[in-house]
C-alpha atoms as a PDB file:
ATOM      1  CA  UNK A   1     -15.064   1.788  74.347  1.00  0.00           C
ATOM      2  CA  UNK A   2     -15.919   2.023  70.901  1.00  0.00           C
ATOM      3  CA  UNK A   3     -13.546   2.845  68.320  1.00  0.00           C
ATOM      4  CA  UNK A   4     -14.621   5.622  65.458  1.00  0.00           C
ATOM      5  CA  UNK A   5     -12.531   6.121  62.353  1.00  0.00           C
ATOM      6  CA  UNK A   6     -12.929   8.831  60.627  1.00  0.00           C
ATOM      7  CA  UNK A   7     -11.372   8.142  56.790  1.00  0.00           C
ATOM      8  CA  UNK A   8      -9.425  11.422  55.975  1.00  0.00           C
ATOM      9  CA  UNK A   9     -10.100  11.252  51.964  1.00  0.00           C
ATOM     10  CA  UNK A  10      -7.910  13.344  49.200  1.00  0.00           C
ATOM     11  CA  UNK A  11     -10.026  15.498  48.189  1.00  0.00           C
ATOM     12  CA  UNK A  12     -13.049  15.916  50.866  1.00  0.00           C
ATOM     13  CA  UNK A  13     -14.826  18.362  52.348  1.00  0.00           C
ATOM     14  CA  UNK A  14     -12.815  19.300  55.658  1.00  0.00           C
ATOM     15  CA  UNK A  15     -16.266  19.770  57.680  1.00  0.00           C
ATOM     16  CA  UNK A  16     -16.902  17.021  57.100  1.00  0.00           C
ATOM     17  CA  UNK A  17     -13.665  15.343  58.475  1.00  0.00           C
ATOM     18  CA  UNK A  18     -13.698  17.685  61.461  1.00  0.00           C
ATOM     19  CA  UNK A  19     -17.408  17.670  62.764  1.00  0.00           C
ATOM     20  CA  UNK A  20     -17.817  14.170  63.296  1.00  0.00           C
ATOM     21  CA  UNK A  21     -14.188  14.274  65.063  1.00  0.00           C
ATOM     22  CA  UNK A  22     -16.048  17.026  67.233  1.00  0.00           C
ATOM     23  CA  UNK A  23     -19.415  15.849  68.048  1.00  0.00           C
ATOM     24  CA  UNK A  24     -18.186  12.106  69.235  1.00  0.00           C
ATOM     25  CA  UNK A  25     -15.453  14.292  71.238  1.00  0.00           C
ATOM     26  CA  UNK A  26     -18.338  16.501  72.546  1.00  0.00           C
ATOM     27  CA  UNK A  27     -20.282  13.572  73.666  1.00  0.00           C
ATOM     28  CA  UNK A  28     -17.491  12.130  75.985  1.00  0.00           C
ATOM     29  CA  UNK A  29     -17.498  15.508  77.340  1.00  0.00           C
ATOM     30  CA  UNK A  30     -21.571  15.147  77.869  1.00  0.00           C
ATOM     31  CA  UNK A  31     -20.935  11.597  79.765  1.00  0.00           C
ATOM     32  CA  UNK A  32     -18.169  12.631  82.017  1.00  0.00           C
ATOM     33  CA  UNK A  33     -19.884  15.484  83.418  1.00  0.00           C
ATOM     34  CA  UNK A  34     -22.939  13.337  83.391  1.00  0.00           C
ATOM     35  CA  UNK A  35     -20.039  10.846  85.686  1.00  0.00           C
ATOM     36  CA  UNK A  36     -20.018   8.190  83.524  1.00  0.00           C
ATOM     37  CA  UNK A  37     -17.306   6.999  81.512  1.00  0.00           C
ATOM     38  CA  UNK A  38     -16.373   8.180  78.064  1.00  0.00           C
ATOM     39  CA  UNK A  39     -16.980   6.046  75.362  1.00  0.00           C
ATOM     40  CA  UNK A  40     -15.653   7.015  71.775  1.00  0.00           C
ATOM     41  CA  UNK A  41     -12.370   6.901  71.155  1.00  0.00           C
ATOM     42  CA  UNK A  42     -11.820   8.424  67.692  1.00  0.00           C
ATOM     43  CA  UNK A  43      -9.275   8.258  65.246  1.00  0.00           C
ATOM     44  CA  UNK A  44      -8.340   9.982  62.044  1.00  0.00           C
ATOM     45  CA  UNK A  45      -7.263   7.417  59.474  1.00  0.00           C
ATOM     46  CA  UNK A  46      -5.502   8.235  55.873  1.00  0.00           C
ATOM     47  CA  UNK A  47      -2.998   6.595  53.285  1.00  0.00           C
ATOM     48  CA  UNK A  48      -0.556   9.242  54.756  1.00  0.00           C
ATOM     49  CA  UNK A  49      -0.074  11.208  57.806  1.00  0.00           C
ATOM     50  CA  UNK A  50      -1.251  14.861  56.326  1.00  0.00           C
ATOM     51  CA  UNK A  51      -4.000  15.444  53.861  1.00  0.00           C
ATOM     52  CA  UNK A  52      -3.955  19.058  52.090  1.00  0.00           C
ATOM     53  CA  UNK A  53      -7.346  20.990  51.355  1.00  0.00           C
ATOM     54  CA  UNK A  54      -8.526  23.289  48.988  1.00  0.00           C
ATOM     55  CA  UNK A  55      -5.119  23.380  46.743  1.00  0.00           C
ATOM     56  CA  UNK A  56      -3.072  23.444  50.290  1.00  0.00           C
ATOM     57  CA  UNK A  57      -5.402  26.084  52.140  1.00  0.00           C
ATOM     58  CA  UNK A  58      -5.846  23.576  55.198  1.00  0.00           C
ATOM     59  CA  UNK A  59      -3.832  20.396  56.127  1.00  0.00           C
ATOM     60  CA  UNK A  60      -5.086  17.412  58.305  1.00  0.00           C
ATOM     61  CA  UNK A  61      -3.019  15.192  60.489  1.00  0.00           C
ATOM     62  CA  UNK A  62      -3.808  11.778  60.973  1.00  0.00           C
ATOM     63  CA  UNK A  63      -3.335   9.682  63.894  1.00  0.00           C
ATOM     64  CA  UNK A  64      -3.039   6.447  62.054  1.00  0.00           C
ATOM     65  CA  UNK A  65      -2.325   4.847  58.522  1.00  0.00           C
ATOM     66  CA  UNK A  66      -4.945   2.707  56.628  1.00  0.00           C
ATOM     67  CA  UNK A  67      -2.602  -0.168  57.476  1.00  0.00           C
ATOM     68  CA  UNK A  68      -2.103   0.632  61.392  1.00  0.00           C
ATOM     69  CA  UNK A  69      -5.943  -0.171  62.101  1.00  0.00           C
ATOM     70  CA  UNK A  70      -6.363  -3.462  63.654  1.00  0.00           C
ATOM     71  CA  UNK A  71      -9.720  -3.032  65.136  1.00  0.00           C
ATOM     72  CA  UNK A  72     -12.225  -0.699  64.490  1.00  0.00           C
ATOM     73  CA  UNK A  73     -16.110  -0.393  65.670  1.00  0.00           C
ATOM     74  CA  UNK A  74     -17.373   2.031  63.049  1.00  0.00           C
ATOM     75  CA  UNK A  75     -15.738   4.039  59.995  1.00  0.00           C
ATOM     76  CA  UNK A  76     -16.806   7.183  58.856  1.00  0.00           C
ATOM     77  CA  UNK A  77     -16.611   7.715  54.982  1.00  0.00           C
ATOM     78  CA  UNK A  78     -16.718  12.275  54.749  1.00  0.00           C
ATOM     79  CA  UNK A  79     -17.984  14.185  51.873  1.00  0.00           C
ATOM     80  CA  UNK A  80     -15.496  14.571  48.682  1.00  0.00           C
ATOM     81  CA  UNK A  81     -15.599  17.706  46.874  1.00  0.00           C
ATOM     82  CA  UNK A  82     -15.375  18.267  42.950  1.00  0.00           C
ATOM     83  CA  UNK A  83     -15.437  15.264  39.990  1.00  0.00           C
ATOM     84  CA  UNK A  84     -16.915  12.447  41.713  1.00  0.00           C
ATOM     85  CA  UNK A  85     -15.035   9.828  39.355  1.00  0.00           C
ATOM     86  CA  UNK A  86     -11.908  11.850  40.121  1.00  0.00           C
ATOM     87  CA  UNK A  87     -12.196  12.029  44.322  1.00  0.00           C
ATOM     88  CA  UNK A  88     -12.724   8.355  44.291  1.00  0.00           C
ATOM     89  CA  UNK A  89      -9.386   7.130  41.881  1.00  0.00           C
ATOM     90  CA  UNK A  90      -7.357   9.249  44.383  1.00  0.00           C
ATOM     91  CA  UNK A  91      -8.751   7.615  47.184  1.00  0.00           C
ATOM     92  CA  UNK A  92      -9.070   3.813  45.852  1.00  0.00           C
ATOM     93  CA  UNK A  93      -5.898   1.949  48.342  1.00  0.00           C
ATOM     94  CA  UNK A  94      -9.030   3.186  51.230  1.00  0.00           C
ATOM     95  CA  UNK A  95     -11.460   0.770  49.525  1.00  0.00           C
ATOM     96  CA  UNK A  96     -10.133  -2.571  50.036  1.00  0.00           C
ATOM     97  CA  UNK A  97      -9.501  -1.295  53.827  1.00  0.00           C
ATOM     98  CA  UNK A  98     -13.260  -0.509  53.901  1.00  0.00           C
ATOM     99  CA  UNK A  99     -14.696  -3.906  53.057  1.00  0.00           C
ATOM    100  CA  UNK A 100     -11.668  -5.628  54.750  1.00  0.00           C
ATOM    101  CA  UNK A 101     -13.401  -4.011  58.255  1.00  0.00           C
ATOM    102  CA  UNK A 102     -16.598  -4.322  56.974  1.00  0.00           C
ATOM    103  CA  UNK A 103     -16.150  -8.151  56.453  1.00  0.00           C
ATOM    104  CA  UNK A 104     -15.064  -8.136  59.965  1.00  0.00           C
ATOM    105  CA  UNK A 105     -18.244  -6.652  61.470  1.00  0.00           C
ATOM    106  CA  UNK A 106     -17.139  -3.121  61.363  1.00  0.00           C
ATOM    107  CA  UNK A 107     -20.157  -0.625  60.723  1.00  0.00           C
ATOM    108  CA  UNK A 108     -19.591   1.930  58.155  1.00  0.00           C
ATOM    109  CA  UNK A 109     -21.199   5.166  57.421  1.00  0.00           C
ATOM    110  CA  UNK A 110     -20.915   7.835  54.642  1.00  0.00           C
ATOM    111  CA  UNK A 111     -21.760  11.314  54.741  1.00  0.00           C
ATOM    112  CA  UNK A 112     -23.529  12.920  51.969  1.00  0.00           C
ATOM    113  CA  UNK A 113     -21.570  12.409  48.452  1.00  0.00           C
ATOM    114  CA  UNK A 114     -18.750  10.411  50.549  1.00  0.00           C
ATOM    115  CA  UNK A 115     -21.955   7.938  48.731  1.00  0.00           C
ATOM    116  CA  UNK A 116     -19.411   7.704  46.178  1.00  0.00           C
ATOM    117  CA  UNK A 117     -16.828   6.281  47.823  1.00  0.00           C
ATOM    118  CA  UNK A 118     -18.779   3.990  49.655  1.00  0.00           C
ATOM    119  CA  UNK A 119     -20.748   2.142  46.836  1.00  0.00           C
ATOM    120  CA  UNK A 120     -17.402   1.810  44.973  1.00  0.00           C
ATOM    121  CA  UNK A 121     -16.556  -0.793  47.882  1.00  0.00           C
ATOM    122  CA  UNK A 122     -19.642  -2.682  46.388  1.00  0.00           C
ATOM    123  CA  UNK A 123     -20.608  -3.460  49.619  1.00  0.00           C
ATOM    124  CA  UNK A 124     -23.896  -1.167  48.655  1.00  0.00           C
ATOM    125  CA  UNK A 125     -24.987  -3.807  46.221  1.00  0.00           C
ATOM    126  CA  UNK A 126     -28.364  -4.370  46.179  1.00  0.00           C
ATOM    127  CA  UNK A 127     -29.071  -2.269  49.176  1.00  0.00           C
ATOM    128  CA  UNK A 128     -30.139   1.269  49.642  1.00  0.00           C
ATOM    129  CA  UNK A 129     -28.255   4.680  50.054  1.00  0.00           C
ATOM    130  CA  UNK A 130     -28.668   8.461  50.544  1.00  0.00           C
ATOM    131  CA  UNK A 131     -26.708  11.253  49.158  1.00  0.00           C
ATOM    132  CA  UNK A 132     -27.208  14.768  48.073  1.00  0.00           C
ATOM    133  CA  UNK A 133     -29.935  15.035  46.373  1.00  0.00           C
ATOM    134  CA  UNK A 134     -28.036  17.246  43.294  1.00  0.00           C
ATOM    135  CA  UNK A 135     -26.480  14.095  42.696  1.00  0.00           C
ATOM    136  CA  UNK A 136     -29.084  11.084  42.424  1.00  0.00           C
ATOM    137  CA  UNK A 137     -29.253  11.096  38.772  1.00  0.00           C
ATOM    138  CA  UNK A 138     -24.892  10.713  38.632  1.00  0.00           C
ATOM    139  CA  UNK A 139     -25.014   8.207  41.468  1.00  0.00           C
ATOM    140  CA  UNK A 140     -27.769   5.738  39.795  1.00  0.00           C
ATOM    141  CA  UNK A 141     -25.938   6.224  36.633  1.00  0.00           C
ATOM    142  CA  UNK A 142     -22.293   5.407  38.160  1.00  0.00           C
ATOM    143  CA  UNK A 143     -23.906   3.095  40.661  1.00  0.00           C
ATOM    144  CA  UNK A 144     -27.219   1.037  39.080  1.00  0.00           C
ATOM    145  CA  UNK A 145     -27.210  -1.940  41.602  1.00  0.00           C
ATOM    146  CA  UNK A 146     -27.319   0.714  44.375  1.00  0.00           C
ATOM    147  CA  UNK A 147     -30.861   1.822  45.446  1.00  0.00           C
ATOM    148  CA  UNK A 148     -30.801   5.684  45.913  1.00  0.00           C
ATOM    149  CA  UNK A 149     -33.215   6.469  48.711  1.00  0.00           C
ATOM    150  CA  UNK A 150     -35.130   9.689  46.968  1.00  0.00           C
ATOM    151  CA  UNK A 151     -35.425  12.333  49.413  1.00  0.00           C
ATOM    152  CA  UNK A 152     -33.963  10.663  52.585  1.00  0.00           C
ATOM    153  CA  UNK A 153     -32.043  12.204  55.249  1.00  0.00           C
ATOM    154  CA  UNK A 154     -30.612   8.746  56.541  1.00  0.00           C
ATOM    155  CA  UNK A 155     -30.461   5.387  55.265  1.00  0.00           C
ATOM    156  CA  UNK A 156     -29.714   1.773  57.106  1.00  0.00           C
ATOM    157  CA  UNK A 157     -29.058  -0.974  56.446  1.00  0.00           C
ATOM    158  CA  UNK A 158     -27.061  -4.348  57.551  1.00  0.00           C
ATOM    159  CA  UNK A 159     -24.686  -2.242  59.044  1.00  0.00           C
ATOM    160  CA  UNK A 160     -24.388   0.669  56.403  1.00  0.00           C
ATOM    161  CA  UNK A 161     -25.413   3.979  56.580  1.00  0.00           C
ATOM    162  CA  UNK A 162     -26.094   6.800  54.895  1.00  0.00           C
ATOM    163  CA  UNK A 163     -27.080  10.065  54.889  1.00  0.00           C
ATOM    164  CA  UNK A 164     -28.609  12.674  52.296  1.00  0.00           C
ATOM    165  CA  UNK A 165     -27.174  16.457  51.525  1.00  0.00           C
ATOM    166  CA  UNK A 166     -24.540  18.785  52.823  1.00  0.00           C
ATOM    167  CA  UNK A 167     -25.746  19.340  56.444  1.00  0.00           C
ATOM    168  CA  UNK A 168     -28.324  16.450  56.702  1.00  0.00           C
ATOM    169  CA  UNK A 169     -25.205  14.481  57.885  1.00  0.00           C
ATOM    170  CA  UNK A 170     -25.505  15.837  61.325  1.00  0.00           C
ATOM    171  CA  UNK A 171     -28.584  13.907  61.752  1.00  0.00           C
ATOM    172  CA  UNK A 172     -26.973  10.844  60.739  1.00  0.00           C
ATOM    173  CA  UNK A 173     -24.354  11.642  63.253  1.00  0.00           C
ATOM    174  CA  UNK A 174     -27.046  11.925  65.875  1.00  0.00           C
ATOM    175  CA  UNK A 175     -28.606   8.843  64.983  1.00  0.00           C
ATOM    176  CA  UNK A 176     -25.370   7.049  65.373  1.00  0.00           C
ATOM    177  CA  UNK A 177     -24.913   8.756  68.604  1.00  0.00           C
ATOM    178  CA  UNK A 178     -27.919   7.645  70.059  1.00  0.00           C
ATOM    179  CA  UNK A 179     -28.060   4.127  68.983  1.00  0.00           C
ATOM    180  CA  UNK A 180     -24.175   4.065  70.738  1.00  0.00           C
ATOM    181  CA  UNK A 181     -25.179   5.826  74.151  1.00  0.00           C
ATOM    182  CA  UNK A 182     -29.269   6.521  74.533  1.00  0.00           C
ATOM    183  CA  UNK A 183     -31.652   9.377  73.686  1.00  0.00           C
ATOM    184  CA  UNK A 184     -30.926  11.708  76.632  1.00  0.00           C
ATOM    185  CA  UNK A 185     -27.383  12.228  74.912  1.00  0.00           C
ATOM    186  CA  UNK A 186     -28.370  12.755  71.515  1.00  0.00           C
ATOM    187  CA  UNK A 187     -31.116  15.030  72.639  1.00  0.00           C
ATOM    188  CA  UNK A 188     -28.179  17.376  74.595  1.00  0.00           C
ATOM    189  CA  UNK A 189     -25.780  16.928  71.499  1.00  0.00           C
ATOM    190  CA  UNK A 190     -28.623  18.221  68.939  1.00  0.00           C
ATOM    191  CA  UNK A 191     -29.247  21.235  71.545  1.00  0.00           C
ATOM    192  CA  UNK A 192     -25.244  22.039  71.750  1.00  0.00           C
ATOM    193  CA  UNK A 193     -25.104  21.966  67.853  1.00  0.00           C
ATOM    194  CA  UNK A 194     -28.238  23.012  67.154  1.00  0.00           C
ATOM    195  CA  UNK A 195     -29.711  20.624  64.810  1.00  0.00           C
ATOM    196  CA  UNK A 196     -33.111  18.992  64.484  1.00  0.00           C
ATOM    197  CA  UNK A 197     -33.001  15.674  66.006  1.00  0.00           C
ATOM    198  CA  UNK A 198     -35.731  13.961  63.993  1.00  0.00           C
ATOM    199  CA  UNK A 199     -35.520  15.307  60.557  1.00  0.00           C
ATOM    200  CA  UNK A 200     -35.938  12.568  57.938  1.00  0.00           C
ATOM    201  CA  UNK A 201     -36.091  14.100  54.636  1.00  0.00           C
ATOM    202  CA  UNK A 202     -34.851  16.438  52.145  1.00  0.00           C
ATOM    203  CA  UNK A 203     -37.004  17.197  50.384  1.00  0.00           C
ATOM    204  CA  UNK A 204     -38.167  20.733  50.991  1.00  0.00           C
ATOM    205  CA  UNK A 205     -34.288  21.373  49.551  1.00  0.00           C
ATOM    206  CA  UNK A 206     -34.470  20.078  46.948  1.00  0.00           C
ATOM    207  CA  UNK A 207     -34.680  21.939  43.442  1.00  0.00           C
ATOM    208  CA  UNK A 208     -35.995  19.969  40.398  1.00  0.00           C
ATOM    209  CA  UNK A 209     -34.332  20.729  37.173  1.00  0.00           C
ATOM    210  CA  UNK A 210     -34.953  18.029  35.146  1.00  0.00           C
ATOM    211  CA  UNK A 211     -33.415  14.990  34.608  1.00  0.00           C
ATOM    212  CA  UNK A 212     -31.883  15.446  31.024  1.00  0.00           C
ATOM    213  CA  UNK A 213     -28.551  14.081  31.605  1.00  0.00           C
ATOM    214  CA  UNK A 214     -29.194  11.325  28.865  1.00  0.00           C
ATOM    215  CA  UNK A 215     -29.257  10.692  25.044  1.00  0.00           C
ATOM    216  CA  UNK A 216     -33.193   9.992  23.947  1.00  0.00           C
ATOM    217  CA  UNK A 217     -33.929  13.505  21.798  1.00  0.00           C
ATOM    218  CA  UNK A 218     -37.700  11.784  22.005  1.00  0.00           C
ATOM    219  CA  UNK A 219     -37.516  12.362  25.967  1.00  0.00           C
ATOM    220  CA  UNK A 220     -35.782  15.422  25.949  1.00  0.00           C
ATOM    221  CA  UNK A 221     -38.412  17.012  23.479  1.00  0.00           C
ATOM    222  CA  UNK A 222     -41.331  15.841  25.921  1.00  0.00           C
ATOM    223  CA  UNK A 223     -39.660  17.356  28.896  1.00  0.00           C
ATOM    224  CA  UNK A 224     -39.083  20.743  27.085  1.00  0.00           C
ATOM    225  CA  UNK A 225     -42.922  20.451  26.144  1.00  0.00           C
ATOM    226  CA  UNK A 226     -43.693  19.946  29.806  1.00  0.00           C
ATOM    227  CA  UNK A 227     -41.712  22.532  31.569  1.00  0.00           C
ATOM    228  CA  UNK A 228     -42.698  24.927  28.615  1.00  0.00           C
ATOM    229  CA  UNK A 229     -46.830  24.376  29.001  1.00  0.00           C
ATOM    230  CA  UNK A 230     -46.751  22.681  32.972  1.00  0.00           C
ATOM    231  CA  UNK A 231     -50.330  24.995  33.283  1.00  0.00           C
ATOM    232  CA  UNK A 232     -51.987  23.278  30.903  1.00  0.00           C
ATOM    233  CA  UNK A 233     -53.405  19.490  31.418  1.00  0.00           C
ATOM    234  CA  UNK A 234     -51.193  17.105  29.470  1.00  0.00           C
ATOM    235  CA  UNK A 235     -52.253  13.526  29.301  1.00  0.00           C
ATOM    236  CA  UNK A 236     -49.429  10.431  28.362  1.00  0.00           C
ATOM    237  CA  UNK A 237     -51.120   9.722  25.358  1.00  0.00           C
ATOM    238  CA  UNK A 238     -50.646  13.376  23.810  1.00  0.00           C
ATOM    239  CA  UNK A 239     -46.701  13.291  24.532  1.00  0.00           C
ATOM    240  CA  UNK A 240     -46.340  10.111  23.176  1.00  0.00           C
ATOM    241  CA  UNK A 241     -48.215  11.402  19.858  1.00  0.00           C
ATOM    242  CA  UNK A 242     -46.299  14.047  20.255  1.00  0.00           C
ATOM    243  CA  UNK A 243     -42.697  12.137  18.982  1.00  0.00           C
ATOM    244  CA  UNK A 244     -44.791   9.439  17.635  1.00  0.00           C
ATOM    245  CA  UNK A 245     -44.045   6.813  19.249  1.00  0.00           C
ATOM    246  CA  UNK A 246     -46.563   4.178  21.069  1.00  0.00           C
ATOM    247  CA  UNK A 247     -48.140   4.784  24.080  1.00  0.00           C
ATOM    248  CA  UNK A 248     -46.510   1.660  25.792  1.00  0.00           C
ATOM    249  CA  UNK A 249     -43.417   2.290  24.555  1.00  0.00           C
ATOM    250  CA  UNK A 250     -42.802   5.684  25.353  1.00  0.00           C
ATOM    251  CA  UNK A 251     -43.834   5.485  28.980  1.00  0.00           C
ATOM    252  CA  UNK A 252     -41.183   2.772  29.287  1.00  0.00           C
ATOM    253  CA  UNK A 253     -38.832   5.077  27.413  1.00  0.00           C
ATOM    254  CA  UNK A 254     -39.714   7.989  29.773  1.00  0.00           C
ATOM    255  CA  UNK A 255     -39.294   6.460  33.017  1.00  0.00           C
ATOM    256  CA  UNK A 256     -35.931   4.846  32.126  1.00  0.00           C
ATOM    257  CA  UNK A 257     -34.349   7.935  30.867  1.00  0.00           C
ATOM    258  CA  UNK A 258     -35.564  10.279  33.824  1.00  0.00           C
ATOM    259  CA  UNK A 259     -36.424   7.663  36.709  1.00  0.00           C
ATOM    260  CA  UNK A 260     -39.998   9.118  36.688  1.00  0.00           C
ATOM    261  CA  UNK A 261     -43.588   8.403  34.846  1.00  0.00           C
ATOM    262  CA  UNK A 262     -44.817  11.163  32.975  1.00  0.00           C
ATOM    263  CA  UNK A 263     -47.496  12.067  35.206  1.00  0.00           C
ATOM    264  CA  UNK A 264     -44.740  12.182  38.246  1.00  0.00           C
ATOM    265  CA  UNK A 265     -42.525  14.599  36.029  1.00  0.00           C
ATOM    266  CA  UNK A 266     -44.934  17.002  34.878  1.00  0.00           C
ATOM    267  CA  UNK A 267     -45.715  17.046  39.241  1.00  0.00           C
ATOM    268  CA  UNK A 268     -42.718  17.803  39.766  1.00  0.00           C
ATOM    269  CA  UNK A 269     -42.384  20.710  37.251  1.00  0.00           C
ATOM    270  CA  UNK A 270     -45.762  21.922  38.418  1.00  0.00           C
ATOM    271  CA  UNK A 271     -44.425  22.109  42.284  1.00  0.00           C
ATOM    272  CA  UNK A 272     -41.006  23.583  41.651  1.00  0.00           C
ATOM    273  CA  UNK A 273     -43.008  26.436  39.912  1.00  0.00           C
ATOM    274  CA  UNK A 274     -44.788  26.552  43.191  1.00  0.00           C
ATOM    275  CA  UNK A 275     -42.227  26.374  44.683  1.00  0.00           C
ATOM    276  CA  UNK A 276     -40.685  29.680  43.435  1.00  0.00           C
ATOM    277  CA  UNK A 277     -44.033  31.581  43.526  1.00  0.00           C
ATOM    278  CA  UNK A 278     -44.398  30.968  47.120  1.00  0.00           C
ATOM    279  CA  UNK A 279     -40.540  32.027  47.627  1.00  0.00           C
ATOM    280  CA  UNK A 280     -40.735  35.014  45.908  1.00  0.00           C
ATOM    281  CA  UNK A 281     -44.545  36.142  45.430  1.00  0.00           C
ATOM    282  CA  UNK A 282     -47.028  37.260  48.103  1.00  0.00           C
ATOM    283  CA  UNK A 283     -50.011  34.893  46.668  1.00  0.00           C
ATOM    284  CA  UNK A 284     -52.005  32.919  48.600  1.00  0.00           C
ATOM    285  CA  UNK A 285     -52.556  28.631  48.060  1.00  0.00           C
ATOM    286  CA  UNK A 286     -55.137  28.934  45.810  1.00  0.00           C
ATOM    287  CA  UNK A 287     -53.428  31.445  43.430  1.00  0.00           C
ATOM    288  CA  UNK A 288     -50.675  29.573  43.237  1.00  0.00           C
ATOM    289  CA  UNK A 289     -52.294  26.257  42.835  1.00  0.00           C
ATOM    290  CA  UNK A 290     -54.296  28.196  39.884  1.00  0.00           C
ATOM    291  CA  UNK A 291     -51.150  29.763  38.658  1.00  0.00           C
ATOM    292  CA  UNK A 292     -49.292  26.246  38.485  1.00  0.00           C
ATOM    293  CA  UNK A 293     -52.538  24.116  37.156  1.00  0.00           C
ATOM    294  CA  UNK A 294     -54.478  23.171  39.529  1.00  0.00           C
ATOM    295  CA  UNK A 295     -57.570  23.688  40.702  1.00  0.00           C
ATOM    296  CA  UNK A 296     -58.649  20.939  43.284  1.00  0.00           C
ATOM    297  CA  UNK A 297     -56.900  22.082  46.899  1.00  0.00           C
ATOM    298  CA  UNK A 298     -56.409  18.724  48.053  1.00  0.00           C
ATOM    299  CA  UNK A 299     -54.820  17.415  45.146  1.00  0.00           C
ATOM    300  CA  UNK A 300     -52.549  20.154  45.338  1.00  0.00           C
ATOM    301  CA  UNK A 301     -51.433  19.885  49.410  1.00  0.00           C
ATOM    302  CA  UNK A 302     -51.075  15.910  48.418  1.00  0.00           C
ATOM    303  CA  UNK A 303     -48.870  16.288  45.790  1.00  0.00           C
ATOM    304  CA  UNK A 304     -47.280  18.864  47.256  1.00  0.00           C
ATOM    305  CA  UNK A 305     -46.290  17.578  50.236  1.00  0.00           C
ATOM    306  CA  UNK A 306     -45.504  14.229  48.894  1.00  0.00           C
ATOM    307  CA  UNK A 307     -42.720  15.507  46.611  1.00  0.00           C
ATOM    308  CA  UNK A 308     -41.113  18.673  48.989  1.00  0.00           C
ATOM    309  CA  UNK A 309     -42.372  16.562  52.806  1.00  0.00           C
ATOM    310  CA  UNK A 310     -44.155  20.225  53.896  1.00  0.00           C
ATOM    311  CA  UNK A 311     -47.580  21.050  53.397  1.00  0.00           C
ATOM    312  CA  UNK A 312     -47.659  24.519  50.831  1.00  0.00           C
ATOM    313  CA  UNK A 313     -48.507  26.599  53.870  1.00  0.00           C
ATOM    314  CA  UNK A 314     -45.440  25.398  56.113  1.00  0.00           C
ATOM    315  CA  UNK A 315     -43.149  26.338  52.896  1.00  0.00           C
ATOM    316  CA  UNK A 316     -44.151  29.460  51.742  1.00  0.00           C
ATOM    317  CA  UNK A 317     -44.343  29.997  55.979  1.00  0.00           C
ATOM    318  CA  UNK A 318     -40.607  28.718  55.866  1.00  0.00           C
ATOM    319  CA  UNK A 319     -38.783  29.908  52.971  1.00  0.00           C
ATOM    320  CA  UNK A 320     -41.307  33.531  51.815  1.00  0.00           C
ATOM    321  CA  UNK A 321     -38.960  36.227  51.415  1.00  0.00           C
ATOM    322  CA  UNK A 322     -41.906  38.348  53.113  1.00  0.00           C
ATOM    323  CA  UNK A 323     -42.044  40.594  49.726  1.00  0.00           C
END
C-alpha cells in the first residue's frame, strides 16, 4: 500500500486539492476491476481539520493533522492562489513537516505554483523545478538557488517533483501513477480524464511579455527598442551603443536583468508576434516569417519551435481562429 498525502494549504486552488484525491481514488477503482488489489491509500492532511476557499465559498475536511502523520510514501504540495509571499506565511507550520518526511525518504511533489511552497522547504536547493510559466521570473527572484526548468511540464529529481502550469499537473499525476503501478494503468487513467499522457512542455502556452520586473532603466530602454522595431535586424553592438555602455558589459547586464542574451530576447519578441499573427490572421509561414523579420524558412521553424515546442504549421493548425 502506498500512502499519498495530499497537503490541504490556506489559500490553494481547490482543484488542485481534489483531483489528485480523485485520480489515485480512480486508479484503485482501475486495479480492482482489473482483480488486483488497490494500492493508494490517500489522505488529506492540514494544520486543522477544515480549510475554507475562495473567502468561505468551499470548505475541505481533512482526515488528519500535520502532526497525526507517522508514515507517509509521497506528499502532494497543490497550487496556492493569489500573493505568492502571502500563501506561503499562512502555510509555514506545513514546512518543517515537509522536510521532516522528506528526510525520512518520503517523496514529495508540487503542483504548478504549489513551487512556492515547496522551495521554501529548501529542500529545492541546488536542484531543478517547474512551475507556471507566468511565474518564472517571481520564482528565480524569490528562489535564486532553485533552477527553474524553462518550459517543462515535469521535473525530477532525488525524489522531488514538479510540474509546470495550471493543468500540466495532470501529467505529473500520471507520471507518478505510472512509476507506482505500470503503463497499462496510466494509459486507462489518461483515457478516463482525458489528458495527454506524454506531454513534456509548455511551451506553446506560453505568452512572452517581457521580463521588465527589475531596476536597470539601461535594460528596460533596450527592450522597449526591441519590441518597438523586432522587424528590423538589430545586432548587440547597436543596443549597447544605444545606452552607451560597452559591448561586454551590457550583454552581462542584459542577461542578468532578463535571464536571456539579447539575441534570445529579440527571438522571443519576434515569435510572440508570430505567434499572434498566426492566431488571429489568415497568412501563410512565409508572410508571417516576412511580417516578423525573417526571411530564411528554416531559421524561422528552428527558432520557432525551439522557443513554443510546435513547428509554425502545427500552431497556427492548433490555435487559428479560422478567420
Amino acid at each position: 500500500m502506498k500512502n499519498v498525502s495530499i497537503l490541504v494549504p490556506e489559500s490553494a486552488v481547490i482543484e488542485s486539492v481534489a483531483d489528485p484525491q480523485y485520480m489515485f481514488s480512480v486508479a484503485n477503482n482501475f486495479l480492482i476491476s482489473n482483480k488486483k488489489e488497490p494500492l493508494f491509500e490517500v489522505t488529506l492532511v492540514g494544520n486543522k481539520k477544515e480549510i475554507g476557499f475562495n473567502n468561505g465559498m468551499f470548505s475541505v475536511h481533512t482526515n488528519k493533522l500535520l502532526h497525526e502523520v507517522t508514515q507517509t510514501d509521497l506528499i502532494i504540495i497543490p497550487a496556492l492562489f493569489g500573493n505568492m509571499k502571502t500563501a506561503v506565511e499562512l502555510n509555514k507550520e506545513a514546512i518543517p513537516w515537509i522536510v521532516k518526511h522528506y528526510k525520512k525518504g518520503t517523496e514529495v511533489a508540487s503542483l504548478c505554483v504549489g513551487a512556492f511552497l515547496l522551495a521554501s522547504t529548501g529542500i529545492l536547493d541546488g536542484k531543478k523545478c517547474s512551475t507556471h510559466w507566468a511565474f518564472y521570473n517571481e520564482f528565480q527572484e524569490t528562489f535564486p538557488d532553485v533552477k527553474v526548468a524553462d518550459g517543462s511540464i515535469i521535473t525530477e529529481e532525488n525524489g522531488v517533483y514538479s510540474s509546470g502550469g495550471a493543468n500540466s499537473y495532470w501529467n505529473l499525476l500520471l507520471y507518478l501513477l505510472e512509476k507506482y503501478t505500470d503503463r497499462d494503468t496510466a494509459i486507462l487513467a489518461s483515457k478516463y480524464f482525458a489528458i495527454d499522457i506524454d506531454r513534456d512542455s509548455q511551451s506553446a502556452f506560453t505568452m512572452f511579455t517581457g521580463q521588465k520586473n527589475h531596476n536597470d532603466l539601461k535594460v528596460i530602454k533596450v527592450q522597449e527598442y526591441i519590441e518597438a522595431n523586432y522587424k528590423d535586424k538589430i545586432t548587440v553592438d547597436d543596443m549597447a551603443s544605444l545606452v552607451a555602455v560597452s559591448r561586454r558589459s551590457f550583454e552581462r547586464r542584459f542577461k542578468q536583468a532578463t535571464n536571456n542574451t539579447i539575441i534570445q530576447y529579440h527571438q522571443r519578441v519576434k515569435v510572440e508576434a508570430a505567434k499572434r499573427h498566426f492566431e488571429s490572421t489568415r497568412k501563410n509561414i512565409t508572410e508571417v516569417m516576412y511580417d516578423v523579420g525573417y526571411s530564411d524558412t528554416k531559421a524561422f521553424r528552428n527558432v520557432f519551435k525551439k522557443i513554443t515546442g510546435l513547428t509554425p504549421i502545427e500552431y497556427r493548425n492548433k490555435y487559428s481562429k479560422g478567420i
